[in-house]
Protein backbone atom coordinates (compact mmCIF):
# COMPACT_ATOMS: atom_id res chain seq x y z
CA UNK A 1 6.61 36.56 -4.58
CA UNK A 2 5.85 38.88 -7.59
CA UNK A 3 2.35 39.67 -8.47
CA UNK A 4 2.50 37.68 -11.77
CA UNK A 5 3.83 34.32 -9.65
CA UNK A 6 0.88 35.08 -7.48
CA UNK A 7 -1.55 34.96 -10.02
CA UNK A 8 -0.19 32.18 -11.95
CA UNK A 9 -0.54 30.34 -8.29
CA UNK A 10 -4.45 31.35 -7.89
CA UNK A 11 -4.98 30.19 -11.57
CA UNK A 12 -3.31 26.72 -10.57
CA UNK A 13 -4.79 26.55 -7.47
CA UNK A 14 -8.51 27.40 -9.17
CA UNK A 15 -8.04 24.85 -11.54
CA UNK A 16 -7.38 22.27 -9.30
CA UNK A 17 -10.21 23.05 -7.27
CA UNK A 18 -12.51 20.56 -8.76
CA UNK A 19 -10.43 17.65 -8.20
CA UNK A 20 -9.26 18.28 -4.79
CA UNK A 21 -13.09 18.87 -3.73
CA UNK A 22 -13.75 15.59 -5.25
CA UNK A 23 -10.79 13.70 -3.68
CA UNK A 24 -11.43 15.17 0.29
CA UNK A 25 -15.22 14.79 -0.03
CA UNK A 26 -15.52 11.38 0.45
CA UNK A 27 -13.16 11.59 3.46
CA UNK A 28 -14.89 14.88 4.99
CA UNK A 29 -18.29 12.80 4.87
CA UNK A 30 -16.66 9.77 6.36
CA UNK A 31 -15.02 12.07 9.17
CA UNK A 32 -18.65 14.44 9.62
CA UNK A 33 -20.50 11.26 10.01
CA UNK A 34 -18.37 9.88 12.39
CA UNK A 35 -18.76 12.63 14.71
CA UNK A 36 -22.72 12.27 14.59
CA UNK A 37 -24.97 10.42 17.27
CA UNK A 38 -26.38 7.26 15.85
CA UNK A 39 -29.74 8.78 15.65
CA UNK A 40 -28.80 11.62 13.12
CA UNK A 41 -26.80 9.19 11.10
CA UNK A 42 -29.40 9.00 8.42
CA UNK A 43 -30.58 12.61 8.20
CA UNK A 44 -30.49 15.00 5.92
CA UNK A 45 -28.02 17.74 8.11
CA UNK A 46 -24.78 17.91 7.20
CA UNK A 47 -23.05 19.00 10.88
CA UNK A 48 -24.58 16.80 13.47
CA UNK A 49 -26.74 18.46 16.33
CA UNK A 50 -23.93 17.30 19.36
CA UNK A 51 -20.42 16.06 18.49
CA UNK A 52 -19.55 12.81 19.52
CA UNK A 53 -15.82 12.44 19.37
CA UNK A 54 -16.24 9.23 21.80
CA UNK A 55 -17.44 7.20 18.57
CA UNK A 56 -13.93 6.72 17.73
CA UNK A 57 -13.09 5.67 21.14
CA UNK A 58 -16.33 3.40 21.35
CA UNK A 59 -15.39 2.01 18.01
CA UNK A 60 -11.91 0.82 18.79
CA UNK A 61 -12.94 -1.04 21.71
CA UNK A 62 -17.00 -2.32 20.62
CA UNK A 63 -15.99 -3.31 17.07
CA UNK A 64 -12.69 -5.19 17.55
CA UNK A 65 -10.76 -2.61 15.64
CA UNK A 66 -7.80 -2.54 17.70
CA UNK A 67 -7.15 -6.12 16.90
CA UNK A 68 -7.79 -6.06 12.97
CA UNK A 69 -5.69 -3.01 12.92
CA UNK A 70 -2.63 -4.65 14.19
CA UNK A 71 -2.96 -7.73 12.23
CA UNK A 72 -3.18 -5.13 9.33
CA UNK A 73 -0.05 -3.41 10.41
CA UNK A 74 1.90 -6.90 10.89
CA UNK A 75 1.10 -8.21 7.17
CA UNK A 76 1.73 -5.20 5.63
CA UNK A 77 5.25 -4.12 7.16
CA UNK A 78 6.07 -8.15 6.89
CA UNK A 79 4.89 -8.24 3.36
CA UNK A 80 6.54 -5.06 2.70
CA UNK A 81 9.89 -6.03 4.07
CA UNK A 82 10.15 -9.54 2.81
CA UNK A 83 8.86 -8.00 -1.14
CA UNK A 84 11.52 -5.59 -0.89
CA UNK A 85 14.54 -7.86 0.47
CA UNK A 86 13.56 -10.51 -2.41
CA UNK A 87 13.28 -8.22 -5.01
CA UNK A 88 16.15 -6.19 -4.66
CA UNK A 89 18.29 -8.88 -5.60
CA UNK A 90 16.59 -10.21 -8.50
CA UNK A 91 16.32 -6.67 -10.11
CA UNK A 92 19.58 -6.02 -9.62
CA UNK A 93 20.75 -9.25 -11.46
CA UNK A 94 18.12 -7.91 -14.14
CA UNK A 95 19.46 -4.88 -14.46
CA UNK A 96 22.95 -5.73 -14.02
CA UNK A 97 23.87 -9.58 -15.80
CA UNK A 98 23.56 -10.59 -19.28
CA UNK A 99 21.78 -13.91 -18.95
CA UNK A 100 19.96 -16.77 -21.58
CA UNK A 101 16.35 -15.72 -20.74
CA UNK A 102 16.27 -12.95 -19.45
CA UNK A 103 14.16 -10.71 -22.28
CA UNK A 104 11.65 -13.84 -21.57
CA UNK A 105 11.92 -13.34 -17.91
CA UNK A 106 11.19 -10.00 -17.75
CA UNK A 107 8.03 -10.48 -19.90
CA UNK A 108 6.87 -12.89 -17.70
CA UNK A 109 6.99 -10.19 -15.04
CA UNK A 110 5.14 -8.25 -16.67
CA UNK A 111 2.58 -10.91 -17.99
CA UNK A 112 1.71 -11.64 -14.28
CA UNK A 113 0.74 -8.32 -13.21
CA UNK A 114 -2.35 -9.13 -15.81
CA UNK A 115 -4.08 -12.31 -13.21
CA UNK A 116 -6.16 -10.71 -11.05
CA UNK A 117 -6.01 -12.37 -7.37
CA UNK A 118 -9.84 -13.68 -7.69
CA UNK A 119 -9.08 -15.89 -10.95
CA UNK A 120 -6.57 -17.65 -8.22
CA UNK A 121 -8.37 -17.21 -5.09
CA UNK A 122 -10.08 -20.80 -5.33
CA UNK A 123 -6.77 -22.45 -5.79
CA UNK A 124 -4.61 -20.72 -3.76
CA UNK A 125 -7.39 -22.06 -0.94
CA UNK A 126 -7.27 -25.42 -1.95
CA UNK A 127 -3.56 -25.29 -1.28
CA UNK A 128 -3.36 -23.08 1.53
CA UNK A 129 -6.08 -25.45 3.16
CA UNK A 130 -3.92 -28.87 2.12
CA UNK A 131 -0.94 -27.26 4.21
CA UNK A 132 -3.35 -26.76 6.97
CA UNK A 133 -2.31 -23.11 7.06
CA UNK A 134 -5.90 -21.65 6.68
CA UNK A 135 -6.56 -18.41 9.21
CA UNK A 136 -3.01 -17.72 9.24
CA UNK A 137 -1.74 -14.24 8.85
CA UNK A 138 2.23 -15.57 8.04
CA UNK A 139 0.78 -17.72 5.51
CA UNK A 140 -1.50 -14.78 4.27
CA UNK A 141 1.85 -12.83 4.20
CA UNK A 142 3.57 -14.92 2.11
CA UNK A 143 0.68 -14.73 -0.32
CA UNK A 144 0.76 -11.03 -0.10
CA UNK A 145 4.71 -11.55 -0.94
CA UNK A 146 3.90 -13.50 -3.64
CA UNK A 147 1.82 -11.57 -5.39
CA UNK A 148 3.99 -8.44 -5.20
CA UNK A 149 7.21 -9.63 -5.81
CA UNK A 150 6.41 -9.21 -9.78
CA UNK A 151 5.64 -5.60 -10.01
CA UNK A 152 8.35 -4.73 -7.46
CA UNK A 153 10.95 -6.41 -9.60
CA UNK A 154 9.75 -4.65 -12.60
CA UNK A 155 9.60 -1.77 -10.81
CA UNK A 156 12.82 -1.97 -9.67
CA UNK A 157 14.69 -3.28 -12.56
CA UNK A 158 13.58 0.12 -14.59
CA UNK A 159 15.51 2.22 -11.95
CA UNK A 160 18.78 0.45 -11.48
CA UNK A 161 19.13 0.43 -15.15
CA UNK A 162 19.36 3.82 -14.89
CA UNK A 163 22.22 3.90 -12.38
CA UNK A 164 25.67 4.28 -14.17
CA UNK A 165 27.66 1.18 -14.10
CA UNK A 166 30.95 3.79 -13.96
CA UNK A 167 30.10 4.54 -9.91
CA UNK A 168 30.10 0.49 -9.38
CA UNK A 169 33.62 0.15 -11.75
CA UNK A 170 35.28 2.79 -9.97
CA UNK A 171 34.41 0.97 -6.69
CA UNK A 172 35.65 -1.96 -7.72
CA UNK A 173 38.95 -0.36 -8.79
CA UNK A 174 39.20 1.25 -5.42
CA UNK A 175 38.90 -2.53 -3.97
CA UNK A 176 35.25 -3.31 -2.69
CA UNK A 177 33.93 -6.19 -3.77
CA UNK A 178 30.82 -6.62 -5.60
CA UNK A 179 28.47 -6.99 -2.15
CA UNK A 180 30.07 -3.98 -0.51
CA UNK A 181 29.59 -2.22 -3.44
CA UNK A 182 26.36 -2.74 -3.79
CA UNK A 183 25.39 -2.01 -0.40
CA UNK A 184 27.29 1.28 -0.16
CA UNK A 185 27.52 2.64 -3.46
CA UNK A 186 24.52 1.43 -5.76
CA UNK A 187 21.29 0.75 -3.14
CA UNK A 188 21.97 4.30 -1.97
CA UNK A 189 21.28 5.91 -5.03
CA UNK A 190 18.28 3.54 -5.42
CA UNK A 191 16.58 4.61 -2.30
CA UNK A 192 13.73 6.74 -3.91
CA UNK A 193 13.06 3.51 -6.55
CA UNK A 194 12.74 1.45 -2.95
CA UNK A 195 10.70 4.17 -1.46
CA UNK A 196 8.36 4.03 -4.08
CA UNK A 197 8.07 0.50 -4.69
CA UNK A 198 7.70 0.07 -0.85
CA UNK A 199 4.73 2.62 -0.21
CA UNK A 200 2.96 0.66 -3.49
CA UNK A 201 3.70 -2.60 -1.78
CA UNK A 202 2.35 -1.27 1.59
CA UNK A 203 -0.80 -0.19 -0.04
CA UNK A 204 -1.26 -3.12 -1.60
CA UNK A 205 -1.71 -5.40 1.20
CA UNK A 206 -3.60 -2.68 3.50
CA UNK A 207 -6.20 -2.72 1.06
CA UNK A 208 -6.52 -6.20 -0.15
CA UNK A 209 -9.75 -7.97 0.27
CA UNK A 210 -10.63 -11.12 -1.24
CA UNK A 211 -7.37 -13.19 -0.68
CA UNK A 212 -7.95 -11.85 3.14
CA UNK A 213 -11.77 -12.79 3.26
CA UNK A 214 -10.97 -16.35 2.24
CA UNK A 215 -8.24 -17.61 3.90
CA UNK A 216 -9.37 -16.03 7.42
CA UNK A 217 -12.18 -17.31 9.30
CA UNK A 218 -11.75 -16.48 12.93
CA UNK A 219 -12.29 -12.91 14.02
CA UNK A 220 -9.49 -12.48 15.78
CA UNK A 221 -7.48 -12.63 12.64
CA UNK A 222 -9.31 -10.01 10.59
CA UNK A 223 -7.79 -7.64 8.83
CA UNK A 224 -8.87 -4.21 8.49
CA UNK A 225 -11.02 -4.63 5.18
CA UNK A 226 -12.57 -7.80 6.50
CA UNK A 227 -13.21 -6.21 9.95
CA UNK A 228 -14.75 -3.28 8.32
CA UNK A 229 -16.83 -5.37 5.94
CA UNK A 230 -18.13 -7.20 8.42
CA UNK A 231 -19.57 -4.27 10.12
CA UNK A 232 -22.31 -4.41 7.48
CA UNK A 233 -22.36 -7.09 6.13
CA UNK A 234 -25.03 -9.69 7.49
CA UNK A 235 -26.69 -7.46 10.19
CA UNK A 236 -30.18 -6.04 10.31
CA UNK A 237 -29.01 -3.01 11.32
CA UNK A 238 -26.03 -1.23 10.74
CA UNK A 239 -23.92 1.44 12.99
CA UNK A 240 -22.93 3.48 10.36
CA UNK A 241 -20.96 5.86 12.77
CA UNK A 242 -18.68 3.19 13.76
CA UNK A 243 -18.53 1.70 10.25
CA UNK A 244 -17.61 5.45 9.08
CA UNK A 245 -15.48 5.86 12.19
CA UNK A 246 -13.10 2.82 11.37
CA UNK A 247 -13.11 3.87 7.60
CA UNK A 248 -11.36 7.11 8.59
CA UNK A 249 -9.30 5.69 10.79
CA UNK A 250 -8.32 3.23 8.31
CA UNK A 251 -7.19 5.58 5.83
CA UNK A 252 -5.05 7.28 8.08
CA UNK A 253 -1.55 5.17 8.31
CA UNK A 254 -1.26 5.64 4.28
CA UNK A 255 -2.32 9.55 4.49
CA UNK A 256 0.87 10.04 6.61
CA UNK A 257 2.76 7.45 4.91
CA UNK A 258 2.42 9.44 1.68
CA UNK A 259 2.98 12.92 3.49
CA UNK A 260 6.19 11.65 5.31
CA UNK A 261 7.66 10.02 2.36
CA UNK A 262 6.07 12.43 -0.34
CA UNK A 263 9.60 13.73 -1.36
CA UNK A 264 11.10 10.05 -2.51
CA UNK A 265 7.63 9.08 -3.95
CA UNK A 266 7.62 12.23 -6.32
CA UNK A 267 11.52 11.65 -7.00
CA UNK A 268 11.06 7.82 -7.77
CA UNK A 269 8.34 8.08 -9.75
CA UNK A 270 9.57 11.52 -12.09
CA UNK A 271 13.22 9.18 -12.73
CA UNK A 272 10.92 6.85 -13.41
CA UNK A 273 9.03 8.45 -16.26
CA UNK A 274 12.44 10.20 -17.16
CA UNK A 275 13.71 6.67 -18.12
């Protein structure tokens, strides 16, 4: 690397400073005061006096972690998987077919990404609770689907469009049908768009909160956010190494979920902005 490139680097690199402090400081707290004794929790030091790397291992076990973190994992890959299968479809008949509503449609999509989850909250629990489905994580899953299916159609839709039709044609000419096609020729080149819309989706229901917090009541159905919430909420006295403890390991999954599919996430999203 030439001396200029090397400078030009440290320039970038001191520039960004600022923000990457900010971003990993919350994290290297969480992390730091996970590792103290209970007793230093609250002072003043920054590195605790003895390290206690069995907090984590106390935590899983003492706190019900292990539990809420597996429910987490099942909604999210379900609600992942089932968004993705539905939506695929429907963008692809957006993106593809000339159809009488279909301007209106896709501003409907886009309306719907404006209602927050808490204006419907109340309702969704009336109904949810008339089905007799309440403290049920497939029923919470199918809310989660819900919910997502809107933005991952949009989503979608903007990145097939930008697929040549020619590659499907000359498939077609070559004799596959439209299904084979599509499953060999066209989702291929869409995997970064899926990628994309997939990690977002993900996200989305490892983090979610309120629809969670009312429709479960048992503990053995919490989900990560309502496990960890209830670790201070309503107690006279918190364990704020286990409460920092599960935070970090919360955040974990979707650290290495962006890292292992970092190079689809950038690609999806700069075709994205290209189009």
């Amino acid at each position: 690397m030439s001396r200029k490139k090397l400078a030009r680097s440290a320039l970038f690199w001191l520039l960004l400073s600022p923000i990457v402090i900010a971003v990993l400081f919350p994290f290297a707290v969480m992390f730091i005061t996970a590792l103290k004794p209970a007793t230093e929790v609250l002072d003043p030091t920054w590195w605790p006096s003895a390290v206690r790397w069995q907090n984590f291992t106390e935590m899983w076990t003492v706190t019900g972690f292990a539990q809420a973190f597996l429910n987490s994992f099942y909604v999210s890959v379900a609600t992942t998987v089932l968004t993705i299968a539905v939506s695929i479809p429907a963008a692809y008949a957006l993106s593809r077919y000339r159809f009488r509503g279909r301007e209106a449609f896709r501003q409907f999509l886009l309306v719907s990404q404006m209602l927050s989850p808490i204006v419907l909250v109340i309702g969704l629990f009336r109904l949810v609770a008339g089905i007799g489905l309440i403290d049920n994580l497939g029923m919470l899953t199918i809310v989660y689907v819900a919910f997502n299916i809107a933005f991952c159609v949009w989503m979608l839709q903007s990145y097939f469009s930008t697929i040549p039709l020619d590659l499907e044609e000359a498939s077609w000419m070559e004799g596959g049908g439209r299904m084979r096609t599509l499953f060999a020729v066209f989702l291929p080149l869409a995997v970064p768009a899926m990628v994309v819309t997939a990690i977002f989706t993900f996200i989305s229901a490892w983090n979610e909160f309120v629809i969670a917090l009312t429709m479960l009541r048992r503990e053995e159905s919490y989900t990560l956010p309502i496990r960890i919430f209830s670790l201070v909420s309503g107690r006279y006295t918190v364990e704020w190494h286990y409460v920092m403890a599960a935070a970090f390991v919360a955040s974990v999954p979707v650290a290495i979920l962006f890292a292992w599919l970092q190079r689809y996430l950038v690609r999806g999203l700069a075709l994205g902005a290209v189009k």
